[in-house]
Each structure stands twice: as structure tokens, then as C-alpha cells.
Protein backbone atom coordinates (compact mmCIF):
# COMPACT_ATOMS: atom_id res chain seq x y z
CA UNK A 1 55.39 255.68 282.05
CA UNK A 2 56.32 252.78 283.79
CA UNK A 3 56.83 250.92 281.39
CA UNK A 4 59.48 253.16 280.06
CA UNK A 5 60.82 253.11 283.25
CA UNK A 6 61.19 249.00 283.36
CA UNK A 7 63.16 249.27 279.78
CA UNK A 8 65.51 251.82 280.95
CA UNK A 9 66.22 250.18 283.81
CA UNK A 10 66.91 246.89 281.56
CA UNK A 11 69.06 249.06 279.67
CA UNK A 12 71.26 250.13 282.36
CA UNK A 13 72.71 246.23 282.73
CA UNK A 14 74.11 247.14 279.10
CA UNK A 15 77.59 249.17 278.50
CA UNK A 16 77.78 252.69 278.81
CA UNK A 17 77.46 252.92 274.85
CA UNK A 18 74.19 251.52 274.97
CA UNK A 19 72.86 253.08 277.71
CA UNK A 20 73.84 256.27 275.98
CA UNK A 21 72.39 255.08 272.95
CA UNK A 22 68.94 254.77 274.58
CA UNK A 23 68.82 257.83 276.24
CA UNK A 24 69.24 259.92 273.07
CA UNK A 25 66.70 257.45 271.24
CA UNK A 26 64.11 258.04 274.21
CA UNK A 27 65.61 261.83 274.46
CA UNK A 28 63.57 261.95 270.82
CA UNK A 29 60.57 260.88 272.10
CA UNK A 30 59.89 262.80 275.17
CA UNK A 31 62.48 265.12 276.98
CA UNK A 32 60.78 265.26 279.82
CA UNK A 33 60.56 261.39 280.29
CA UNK A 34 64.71 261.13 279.52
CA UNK A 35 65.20 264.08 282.67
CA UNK A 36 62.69 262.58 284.89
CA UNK A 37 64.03 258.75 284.79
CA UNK A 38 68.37 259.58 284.19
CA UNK A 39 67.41 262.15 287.77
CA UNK A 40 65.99 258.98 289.35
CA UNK A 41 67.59 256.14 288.23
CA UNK A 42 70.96 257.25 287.91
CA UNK A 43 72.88 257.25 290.73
């Protein structure tokens, strides 16, 4: 989990695109994980 968490923020220093990218690529993987970190990482 935290390690997820580490990449994504990572991720957020890259455009929009990307960032949107990533989410849908993670949003594969595990829903929940994708809701948990965009409610607390994104401002």
C-alpha cells in the first residue's frame, strides 16, 4: 500500500495526461486503492 502510494505521488509531478494515465492503469488493478489515494492525495 504504501508503496503505491509513494508512485502516485511521483506521478502527480507529471502532466495531467499522465497522471490520468496512471490512475486508469492502477484503476485496473485495484479500485479500491485508485478511490482511497485520488480522495487523499488530491487536493
Amino acid at each position: 500500500m504504501f508503496e503505491f502510494v509513494i508512485f502516485f505521488k511521483v506521478r502527480m509531478t507529471s502532466t495531467k495526461n499522465e497522471i490520468k494515465n496512471t490512475m486508469m492503469d492502477a484503476w485496473e488493478v485495484n479500485e479500491g486503492v485508485v478511490n482511497w489515494n485520488s480522495e487523499t492525495l488530491i487536493p
